[in-house]
Protein backbone atom coordinates (compact mmCIF):
# COMPACT_ATOMS: atom_id res chain seq x y z
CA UNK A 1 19.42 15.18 14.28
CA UNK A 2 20.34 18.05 12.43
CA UNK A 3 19.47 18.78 8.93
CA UNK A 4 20.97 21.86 6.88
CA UNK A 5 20.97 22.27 3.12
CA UNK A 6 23.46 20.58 1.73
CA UNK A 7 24.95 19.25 -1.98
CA UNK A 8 25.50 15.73 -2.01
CA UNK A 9 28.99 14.71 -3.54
CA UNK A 10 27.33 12.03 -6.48
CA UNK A 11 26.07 14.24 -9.68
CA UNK A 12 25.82 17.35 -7.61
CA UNK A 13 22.07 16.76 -6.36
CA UNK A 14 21.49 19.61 -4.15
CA UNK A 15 18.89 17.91 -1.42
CA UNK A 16 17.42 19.68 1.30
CA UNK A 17 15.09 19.14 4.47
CA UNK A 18 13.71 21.88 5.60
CA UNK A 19 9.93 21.97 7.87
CA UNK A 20 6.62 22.14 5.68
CA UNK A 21 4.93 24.18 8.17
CA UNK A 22 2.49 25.17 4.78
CA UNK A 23 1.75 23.19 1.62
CA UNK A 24 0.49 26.30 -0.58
CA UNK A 25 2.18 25.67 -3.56
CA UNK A 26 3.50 21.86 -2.99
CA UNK A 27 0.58 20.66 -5.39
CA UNK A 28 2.07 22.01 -8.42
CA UNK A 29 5.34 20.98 -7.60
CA UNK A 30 4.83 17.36 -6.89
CA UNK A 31 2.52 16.82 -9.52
CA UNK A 32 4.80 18.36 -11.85
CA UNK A 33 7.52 16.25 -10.72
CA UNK A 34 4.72 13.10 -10.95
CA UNK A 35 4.27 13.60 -14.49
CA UNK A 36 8.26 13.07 -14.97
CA UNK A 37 8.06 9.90 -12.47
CA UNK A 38 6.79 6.51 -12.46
CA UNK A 39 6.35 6.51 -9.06
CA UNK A 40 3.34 4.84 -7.29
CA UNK A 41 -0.31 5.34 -6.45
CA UNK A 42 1.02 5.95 -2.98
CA UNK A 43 3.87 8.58 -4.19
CA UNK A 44 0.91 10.46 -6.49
CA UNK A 45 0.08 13.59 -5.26
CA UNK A 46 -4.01 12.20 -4.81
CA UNK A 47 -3.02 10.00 -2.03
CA UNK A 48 -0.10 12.60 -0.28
CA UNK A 49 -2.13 15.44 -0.70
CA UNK A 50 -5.24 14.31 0.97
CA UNK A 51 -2.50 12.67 3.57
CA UNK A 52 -0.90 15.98 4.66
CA UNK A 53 -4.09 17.41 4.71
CA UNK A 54 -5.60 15.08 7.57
CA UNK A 55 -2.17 14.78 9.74
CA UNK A 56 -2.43 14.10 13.31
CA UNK A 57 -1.91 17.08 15.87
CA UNK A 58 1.48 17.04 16.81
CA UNK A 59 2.70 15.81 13.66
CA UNK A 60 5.59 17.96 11.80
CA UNK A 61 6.19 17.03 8.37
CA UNK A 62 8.91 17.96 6.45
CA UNK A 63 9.51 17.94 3.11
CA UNK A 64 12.75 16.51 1.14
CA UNK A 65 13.49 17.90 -2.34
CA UNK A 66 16.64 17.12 -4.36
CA UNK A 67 17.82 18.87 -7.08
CA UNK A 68 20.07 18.83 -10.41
CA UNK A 69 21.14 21.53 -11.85
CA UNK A 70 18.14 23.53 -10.19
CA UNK A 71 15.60 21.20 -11.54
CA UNK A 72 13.29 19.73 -8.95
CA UNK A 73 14.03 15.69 -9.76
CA UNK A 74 13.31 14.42 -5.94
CA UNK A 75 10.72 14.69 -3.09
CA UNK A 76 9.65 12.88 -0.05
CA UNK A 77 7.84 13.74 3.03
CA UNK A 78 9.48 12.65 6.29
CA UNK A 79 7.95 13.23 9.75
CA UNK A 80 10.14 13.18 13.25
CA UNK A 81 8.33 10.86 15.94
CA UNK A 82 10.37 10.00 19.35
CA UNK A 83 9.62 6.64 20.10
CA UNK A 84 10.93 4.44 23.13
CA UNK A 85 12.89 0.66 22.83
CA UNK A 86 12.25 -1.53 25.26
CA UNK A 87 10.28 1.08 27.28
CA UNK A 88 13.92 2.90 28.20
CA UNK A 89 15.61 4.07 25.00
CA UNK A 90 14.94 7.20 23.17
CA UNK A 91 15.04 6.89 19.72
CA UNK A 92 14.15 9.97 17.61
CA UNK A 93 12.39 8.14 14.24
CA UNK A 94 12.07 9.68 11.03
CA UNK A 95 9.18 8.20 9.08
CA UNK A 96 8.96 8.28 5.08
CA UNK A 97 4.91 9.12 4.51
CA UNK A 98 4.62 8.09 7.87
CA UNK A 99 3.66 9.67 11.22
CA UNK A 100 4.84 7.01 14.16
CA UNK A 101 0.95 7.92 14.84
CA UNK A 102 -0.13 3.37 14.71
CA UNK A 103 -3.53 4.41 14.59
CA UNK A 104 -3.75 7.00 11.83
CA UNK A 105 -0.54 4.68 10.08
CA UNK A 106 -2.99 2.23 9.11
CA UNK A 107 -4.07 3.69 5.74
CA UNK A 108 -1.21 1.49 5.08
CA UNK A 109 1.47 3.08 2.57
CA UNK A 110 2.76 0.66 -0.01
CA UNK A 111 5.55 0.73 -3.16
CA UNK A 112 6.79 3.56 -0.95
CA UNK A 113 9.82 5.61 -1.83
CA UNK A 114 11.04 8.70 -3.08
CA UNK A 115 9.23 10.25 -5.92
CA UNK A 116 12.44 10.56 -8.47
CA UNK A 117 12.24 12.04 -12.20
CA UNK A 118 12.38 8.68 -14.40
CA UNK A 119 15.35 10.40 -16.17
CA UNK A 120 17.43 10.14 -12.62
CA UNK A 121 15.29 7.77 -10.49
CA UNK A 122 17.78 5.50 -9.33
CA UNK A 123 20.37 8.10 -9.02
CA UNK A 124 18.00 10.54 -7.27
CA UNK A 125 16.64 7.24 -4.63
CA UNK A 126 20.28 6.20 -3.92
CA UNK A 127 21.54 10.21 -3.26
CA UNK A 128 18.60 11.50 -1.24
CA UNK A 129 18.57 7.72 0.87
CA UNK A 130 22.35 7.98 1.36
CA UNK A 131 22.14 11.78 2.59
CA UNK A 132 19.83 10.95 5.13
CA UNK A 133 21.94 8.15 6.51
CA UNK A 134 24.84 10.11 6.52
CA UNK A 135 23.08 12.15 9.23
CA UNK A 136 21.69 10.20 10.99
CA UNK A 137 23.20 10.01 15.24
CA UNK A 138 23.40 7.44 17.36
CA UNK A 139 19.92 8.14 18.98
CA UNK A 140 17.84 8.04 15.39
CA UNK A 141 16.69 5.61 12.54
CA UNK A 142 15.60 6.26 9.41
CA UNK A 143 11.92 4.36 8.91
CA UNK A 144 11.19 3.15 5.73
CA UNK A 145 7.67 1.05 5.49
CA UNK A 146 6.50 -0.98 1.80
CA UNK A 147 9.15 -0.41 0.19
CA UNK A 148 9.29 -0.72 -3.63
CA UNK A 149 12.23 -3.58 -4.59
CA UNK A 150 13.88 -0.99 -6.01
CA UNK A 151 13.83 1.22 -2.99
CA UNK A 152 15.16 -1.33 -0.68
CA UNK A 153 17.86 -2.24 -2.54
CA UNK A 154 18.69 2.07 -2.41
CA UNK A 155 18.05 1.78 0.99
CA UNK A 156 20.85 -1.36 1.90
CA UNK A 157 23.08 -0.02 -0.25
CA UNK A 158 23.10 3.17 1.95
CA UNK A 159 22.76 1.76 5.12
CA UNK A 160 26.25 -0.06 4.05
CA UNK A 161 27.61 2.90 2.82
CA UNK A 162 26.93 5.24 5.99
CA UNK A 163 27.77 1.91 8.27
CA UNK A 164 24.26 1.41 9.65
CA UNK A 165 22.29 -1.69 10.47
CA UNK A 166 19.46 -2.73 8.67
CA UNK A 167 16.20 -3.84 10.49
CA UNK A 168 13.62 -5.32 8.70
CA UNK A 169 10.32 -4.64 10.93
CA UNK A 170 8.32 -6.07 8.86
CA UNK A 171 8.99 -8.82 5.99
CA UNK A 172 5.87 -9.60 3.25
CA UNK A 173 5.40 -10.47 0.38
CA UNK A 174 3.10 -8.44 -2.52
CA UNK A 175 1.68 -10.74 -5.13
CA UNK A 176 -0.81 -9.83 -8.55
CA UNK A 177 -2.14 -11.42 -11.90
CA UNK A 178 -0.01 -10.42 -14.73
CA UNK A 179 -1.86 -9.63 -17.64
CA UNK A 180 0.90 -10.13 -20.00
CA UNK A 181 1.40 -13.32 -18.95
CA UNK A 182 -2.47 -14.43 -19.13
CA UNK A 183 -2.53 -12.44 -22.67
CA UNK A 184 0.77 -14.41 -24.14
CA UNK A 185 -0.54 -17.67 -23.20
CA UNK A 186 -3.92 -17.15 -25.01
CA UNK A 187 -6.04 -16.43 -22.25
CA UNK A 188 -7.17 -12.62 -22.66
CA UNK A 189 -10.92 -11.81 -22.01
CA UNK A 190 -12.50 -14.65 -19.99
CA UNK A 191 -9.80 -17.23 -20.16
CA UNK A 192 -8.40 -16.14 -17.39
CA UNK A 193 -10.18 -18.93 -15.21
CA UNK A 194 -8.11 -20.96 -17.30
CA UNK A 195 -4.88 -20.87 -16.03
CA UNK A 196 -6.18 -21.26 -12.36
CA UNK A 197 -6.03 -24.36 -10.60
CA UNK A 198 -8.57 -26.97 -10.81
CA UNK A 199 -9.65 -26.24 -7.32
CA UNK A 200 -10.13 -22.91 -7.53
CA UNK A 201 -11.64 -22.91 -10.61
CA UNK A 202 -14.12 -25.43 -9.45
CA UNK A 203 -14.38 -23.34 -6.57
CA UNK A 204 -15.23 -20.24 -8.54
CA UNK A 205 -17.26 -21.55 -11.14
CA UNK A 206 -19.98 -23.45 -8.72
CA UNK A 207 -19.83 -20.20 -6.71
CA UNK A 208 -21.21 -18.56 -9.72
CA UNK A 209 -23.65 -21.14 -10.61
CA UNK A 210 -25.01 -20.77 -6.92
CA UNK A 211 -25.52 -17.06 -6.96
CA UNK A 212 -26.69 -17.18 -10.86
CA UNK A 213 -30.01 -19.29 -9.52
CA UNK A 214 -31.20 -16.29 -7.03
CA UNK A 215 -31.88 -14.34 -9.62
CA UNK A 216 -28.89 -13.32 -11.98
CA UNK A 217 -25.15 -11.92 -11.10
CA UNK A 218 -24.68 -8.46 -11.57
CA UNK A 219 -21.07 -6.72 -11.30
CA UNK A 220 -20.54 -3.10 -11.25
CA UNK A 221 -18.28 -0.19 -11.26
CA UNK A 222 -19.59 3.30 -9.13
CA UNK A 223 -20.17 5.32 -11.97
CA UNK A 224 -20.11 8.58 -10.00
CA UNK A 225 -18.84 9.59 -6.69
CA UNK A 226 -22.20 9.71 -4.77
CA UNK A 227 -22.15 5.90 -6.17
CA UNK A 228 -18.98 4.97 -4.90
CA UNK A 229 -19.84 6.64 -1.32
CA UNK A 230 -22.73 4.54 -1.33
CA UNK A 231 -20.43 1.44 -2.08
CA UNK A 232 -18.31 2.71 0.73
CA UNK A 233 -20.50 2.97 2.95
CA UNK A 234 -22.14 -0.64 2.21
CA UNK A 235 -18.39 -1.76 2.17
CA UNK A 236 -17.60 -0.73 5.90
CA UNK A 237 -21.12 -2.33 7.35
CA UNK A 238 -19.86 -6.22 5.71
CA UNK A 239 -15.87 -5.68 6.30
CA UNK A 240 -16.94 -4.82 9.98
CA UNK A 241 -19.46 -7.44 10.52
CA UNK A 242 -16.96 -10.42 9.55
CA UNK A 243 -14.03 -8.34 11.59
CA UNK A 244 -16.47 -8.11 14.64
CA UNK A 245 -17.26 -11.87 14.04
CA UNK A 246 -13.95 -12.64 14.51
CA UNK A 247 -13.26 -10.40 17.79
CA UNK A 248 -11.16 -8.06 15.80
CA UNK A 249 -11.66 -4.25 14.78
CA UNK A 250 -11.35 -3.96 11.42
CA UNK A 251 -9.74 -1.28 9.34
CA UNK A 252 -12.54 1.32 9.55
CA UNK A 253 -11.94 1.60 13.40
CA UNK A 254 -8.90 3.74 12.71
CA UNK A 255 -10.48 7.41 13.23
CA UNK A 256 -8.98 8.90 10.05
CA UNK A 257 -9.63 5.63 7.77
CA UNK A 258 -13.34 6.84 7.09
CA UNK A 259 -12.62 10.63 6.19
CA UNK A 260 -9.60 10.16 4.38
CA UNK A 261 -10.93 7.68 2.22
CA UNK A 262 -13.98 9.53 1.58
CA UNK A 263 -12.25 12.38 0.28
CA UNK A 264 -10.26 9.95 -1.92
CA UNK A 265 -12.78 8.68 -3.59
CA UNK A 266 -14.40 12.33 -4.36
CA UNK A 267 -11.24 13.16 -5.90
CA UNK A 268 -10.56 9.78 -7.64
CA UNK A 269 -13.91 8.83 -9.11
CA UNK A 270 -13.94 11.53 -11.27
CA UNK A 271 -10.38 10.70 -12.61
CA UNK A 272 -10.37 7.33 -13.08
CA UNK A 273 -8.16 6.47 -10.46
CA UNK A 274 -10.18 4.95 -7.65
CA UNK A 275 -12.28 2.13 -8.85
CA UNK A 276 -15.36 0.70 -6.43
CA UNK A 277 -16.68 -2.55 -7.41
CA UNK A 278 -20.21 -4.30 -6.17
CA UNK A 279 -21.38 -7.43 -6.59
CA UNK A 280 -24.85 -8.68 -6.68
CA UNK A 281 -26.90 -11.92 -7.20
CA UNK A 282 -30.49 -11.70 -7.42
CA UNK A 283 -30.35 -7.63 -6.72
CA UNK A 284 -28.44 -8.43 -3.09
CA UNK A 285 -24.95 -7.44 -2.84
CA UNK A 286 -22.82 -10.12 -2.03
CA UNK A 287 -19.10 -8.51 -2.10
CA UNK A 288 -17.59 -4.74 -2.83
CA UNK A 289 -13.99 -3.77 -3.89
CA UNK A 290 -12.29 -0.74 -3.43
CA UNK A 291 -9.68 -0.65 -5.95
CA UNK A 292 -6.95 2.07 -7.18
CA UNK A 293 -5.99 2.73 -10.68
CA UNK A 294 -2.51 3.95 -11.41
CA UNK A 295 -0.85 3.89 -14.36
CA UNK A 296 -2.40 0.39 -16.07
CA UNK A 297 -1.77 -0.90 -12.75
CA UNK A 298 -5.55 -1.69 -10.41
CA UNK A 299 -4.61 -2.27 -6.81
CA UNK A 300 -7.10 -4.14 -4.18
CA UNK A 301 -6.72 -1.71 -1.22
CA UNK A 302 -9.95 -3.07 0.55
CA UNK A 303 -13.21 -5.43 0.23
CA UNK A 304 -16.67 -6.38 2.56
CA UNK A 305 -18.35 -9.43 1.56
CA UNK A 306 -21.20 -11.12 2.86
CA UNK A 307 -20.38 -14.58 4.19
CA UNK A 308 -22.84 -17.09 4.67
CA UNK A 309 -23.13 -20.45 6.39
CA UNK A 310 -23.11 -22.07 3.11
CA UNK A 311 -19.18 -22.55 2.61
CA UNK A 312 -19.54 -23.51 -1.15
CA UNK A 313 -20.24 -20.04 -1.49
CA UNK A 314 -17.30 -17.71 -2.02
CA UNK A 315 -18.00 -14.48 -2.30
CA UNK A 316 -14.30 -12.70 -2.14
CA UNK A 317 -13.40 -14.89 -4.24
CA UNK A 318 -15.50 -14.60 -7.04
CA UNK A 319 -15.78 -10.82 -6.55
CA UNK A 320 -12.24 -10.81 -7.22
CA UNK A 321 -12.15 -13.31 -10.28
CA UNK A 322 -14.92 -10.85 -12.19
CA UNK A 323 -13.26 -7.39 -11.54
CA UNK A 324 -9.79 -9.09 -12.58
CA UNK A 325 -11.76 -10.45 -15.60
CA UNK A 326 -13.22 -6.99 -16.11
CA UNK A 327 -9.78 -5.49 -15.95
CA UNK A 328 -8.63 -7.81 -18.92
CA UNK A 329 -11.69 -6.89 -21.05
CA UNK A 330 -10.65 -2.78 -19.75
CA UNK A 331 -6.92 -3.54 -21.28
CA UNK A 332 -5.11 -2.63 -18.12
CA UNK A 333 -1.58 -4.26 -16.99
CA UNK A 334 -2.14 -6.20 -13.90
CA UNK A 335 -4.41 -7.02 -10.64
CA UNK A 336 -2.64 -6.02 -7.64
CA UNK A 337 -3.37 -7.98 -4.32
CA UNK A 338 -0.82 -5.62 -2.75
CA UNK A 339 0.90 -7.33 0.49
CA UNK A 340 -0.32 -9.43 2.82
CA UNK A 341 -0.56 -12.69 0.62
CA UNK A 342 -3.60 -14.49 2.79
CA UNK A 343 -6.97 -16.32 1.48
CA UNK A 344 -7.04 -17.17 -1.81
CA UNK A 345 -5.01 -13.99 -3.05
CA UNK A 346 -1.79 -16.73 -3.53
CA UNK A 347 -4.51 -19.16 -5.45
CA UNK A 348 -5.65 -16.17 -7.91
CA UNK A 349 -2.14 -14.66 -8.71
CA UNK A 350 0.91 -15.54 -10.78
CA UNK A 351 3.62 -13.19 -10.00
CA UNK A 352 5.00 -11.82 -6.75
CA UNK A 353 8.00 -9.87 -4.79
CA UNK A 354 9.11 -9.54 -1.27
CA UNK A 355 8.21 -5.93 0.07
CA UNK A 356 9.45 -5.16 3.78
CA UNK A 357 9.47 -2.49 5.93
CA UNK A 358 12.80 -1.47 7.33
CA UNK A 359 14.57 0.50 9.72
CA UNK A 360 17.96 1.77 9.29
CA UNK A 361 20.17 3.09 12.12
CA UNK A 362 23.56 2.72 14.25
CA UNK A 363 23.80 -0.57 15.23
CA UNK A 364 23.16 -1.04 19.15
CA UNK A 365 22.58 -3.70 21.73
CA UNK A 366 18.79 -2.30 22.27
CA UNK A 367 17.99 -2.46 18.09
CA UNK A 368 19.46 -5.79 17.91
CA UNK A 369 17.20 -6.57 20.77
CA UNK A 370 14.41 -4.89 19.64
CA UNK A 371 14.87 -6.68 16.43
CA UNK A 372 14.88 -10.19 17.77
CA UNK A 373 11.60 -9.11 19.78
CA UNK A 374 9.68 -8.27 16.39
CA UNK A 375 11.21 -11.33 14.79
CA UNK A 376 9.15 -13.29 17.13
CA UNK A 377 6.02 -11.46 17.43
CA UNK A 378 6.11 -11.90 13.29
CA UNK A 379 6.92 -15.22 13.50
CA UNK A 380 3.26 -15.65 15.92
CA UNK A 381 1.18 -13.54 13.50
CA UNK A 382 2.63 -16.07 10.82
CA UNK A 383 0.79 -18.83 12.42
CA UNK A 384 -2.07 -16.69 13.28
CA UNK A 385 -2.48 -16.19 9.59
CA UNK A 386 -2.02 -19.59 8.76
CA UNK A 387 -4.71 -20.57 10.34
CA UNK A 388 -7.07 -18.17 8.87
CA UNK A 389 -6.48 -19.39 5.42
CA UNK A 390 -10.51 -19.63 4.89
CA UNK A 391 -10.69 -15.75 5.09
CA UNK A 392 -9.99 -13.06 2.75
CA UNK A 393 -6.83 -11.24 3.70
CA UNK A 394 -6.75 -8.61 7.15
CA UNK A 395 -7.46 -5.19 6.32
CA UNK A 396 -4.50 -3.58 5.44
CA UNK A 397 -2.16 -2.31 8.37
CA UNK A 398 -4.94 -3.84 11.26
C-alpha cells in the first residue's frame, strides 16, 4: 500500500501518512492537540509516548495527522506488520497503536481511536478512517483493536463506504459503576453497597468482617512513585502466583509489560493519573490495584490478590468495592472495569457497551475463512471463561 499526502474531499481535511522515523517534537504536538480532545487514557500522550519509546525492533511507526485549514485537529499512529492467513496468504496489516508484535501487544490498548479536536471529532474519525480505506489493496487490512463505540461506528461506516468487509476479531464487552447513577439514587459516599445485590453484598460485607478481626483493614493510595513501585512490585509476585496456580503466564510474562509500566507509573504518580491501590488487614496485604485516572474517569488496568483456602474470603472483590467507594468520596465520574467482563466485575457494575476489535479489508475467500476460524476459537475461550467465574478477570490481553 501506498500512502501520499493527500486532501480528503469532506471539509477539506488535509491528512497525511508519512514514516515517524523520529518523535522530537511529536510531544508538543499531541499534547497540544490532547488538550482540544476528549480522547482516552490510551490516546493521551502518557501512555503513546512511553509506547513509541519502547517499540519492538523492526517496528516502523508512522504517524497520521489531519488537518483543517492548517490546524492540526487529527493524529494516530499506525504501524505496517505482514502477517500470513491460513499459513499461505500475505496480508500486509496496518495496526492503529498496535505493532502485530502478540507479545509486546499485550499492554492491551483500549477506547482506541483517533485523537480528534472535540470541535471536529466525529468529522475528523470518519475522514481520516475513510482515507485509509480508500487505500487500502487487495493484499491489506486496516486493524483496529478496543475500539471506542464511537469509533466503530466511524469505522463501519467506512468500511461500507470504500466497499470493504468488516471482521470483528474480537467481540467484548466493557462494563463500570456509574457514579451518576449511584449519586441520583441517594447512594453517594458509602451507599454504594446499597444498590448491589444481596449476594454480593453479603459477600462483601462478611469479607470485611473476616479481615477486620486480624487486626484492622487498611486501604491505601501510593502516595509517591517509589510507593507505587513498591506496590508494583508486590502486585506482580500475587498476580503471578494465582496465574502460575492456574498453569497460565500471567500478564507480567510479556517482556515489555514490566518496563513500560514502570515508567508509567514514574510519570503518572506525580500527575495524578495513575492510581495504585493496597489493601491490608492486620498490616498483611491482601489485594493491590493498579488503576488510571483520566479525565473523572478511574480505569482497573490490573490487580494481585492473595487467595486463600478460605473461600468466604474475597479479596478482589472487596479491594474493588473500597477503591470504588473511595472514588465516590474523591468525586470522580465512574469505575471502569474496562473489557473483559469476568468474576464479579458484572456483579459490581451498572452500566456497560460492546467494544470489539475489528479488521477491515477487501472481502476474500481466505478472510471469510479466517473469520469463521476466530469465531470458533472465541466461541472456546467463551466457555473457558465461563467456567472460571470464581476468579477475578485474565490479565488484560493474556
Amino acid at each position: 500500500m501506498t500512502f501520499r499526502p493527500t486532501t480528503d474531499t469532506d471539509g477539506a481535511i488535509d491528512i497525511d501518512l508519512l514514516p515517524l522515523d523520529r518523535t522530537d517534537g511529536l510531544a508538543g504536538m499531541w499534547t497540544d492537540l490532547e488538550s482540544r480532545s476528549d480522547g482516552s487514557f490510551f490516546l493521551s500522550w502518557l501512555w503513546i509516548g512511553h509506547w513509541l519509546a519502547l517499540l519492538p525492533p523492526g517496528v516502523h511507526p508512522h504517524l497520521l495527522v489531519a488537518r483543517l485549514h492548517g490546524e492540526v485537529v487529527g493524529l494516530a499512529v499506525l504501524c505496517p506488520r505482514v502477517q500470513w492467513r491460513l499459513g499461505l496468504l500475505r496480508t500486509r496489516c496496518w495496526m492503529l497503536h498496535e505493532t502485530g508484535d502478540r507479545v509486546f501487544d499485550r499492554l492491551f490498548v483500549e477506547y482506541n481511536g483517533i485523537l480528534a479536536d472535540r470541535r471536529h471529532a466525529d468529522s475528523v474519525t470518519s475522514a481520516c478512517l475513510r482515507w485509509l480505506g480508500s487505500r487500502l489493496t487487495r493484499s491489506d487490512e486496516l486493524v483496529l483493536a478496543g475500539l471506542t463505540d464511537k469509533a466503530e461506528i466511524a469505522a463501519r461506516r467506512a468500511a461500507a463506504q470504500t466497499g470493504h468487509a468488516v471482521q470483528v476479531r474480537l467481540a467484548d464487552t466493557t462494563q463500570w459503576v456509574d457514579f451518576d447513577r449511584i449519586r441520583a439514587a441517594g447512594g453517594g459516599g458509602g451507599g454504594y453497597r446499597a444498590g448491589l445485590g444481596r449476594n454480593t453484598r453479603s459477600a462483601v460485607n462478611r469479607t470485611e468482617r473476616l479481615y477486620q478481626e486480624r487486626g484492622g483493614l487498611d486501604y491505601r493510595v501510593a502516595a509517591t512513585v517509589e510507593e507505587a513501585l513498591e506496590d508494583f512490585a508486590a502486585l506482580e509476585l500475587l498476580h503471578q502466583a494465582s496465574w502460575q496456580a492456574r498453569g497460565e503466564v500471567g500478564a507480567f510474562a510479556n517482556p515489555a509489560f514490566r518496563p513500560f509500566h514502570e515508567r508509567l507509573i514514574a510519570d503518572g504518580v506525580p500527575k495524578g493519573a495513575i492510581r495504585l491501590c493496597r489493601i491490608s488487614a492486620g498490616g498483611e496485604p491482601i489485594g493491590y490495584l493498579y488503576n488510571m485516572v483520566h479525565r473523572n474517569r478511574v480505569m482497573n488496568y490490573q490487580g494481585g490478590f492473595a487467595f486463600e483456602k478460605d473461600n468466604r474470603l474475597k479479596p478482589g472483590l472487596l479491594s474493588h468495592v473500597l477503591a470504588i467507594e473511595d472514588s465516590l468520596r474523591r468525586g470522580e465520574d465512574c469505575y471502569d472495569f474496562m473489557s473483559t467482563p469476568a468474576g464479579h466485575k458484572p456483579l459490581l457494575a451498572n452500566a456497560e457497551q460492546p467494544m470489539n476489535w475489528l479488521a477491515l479489508g477487501p472481502d476474500r475467500l481466505s478472510r471469510r475463512l479466517d473469520a469463521q476460524w476466530r469465531q470458533a476459537r472465541g466461541a472456546l475461550a467463551e466457555t473457558v471463561k465461563r467456567s472460571m467465574r470464581g476468579w477475578f478477570a485474565p490479565a488484560k490481553g493474556s
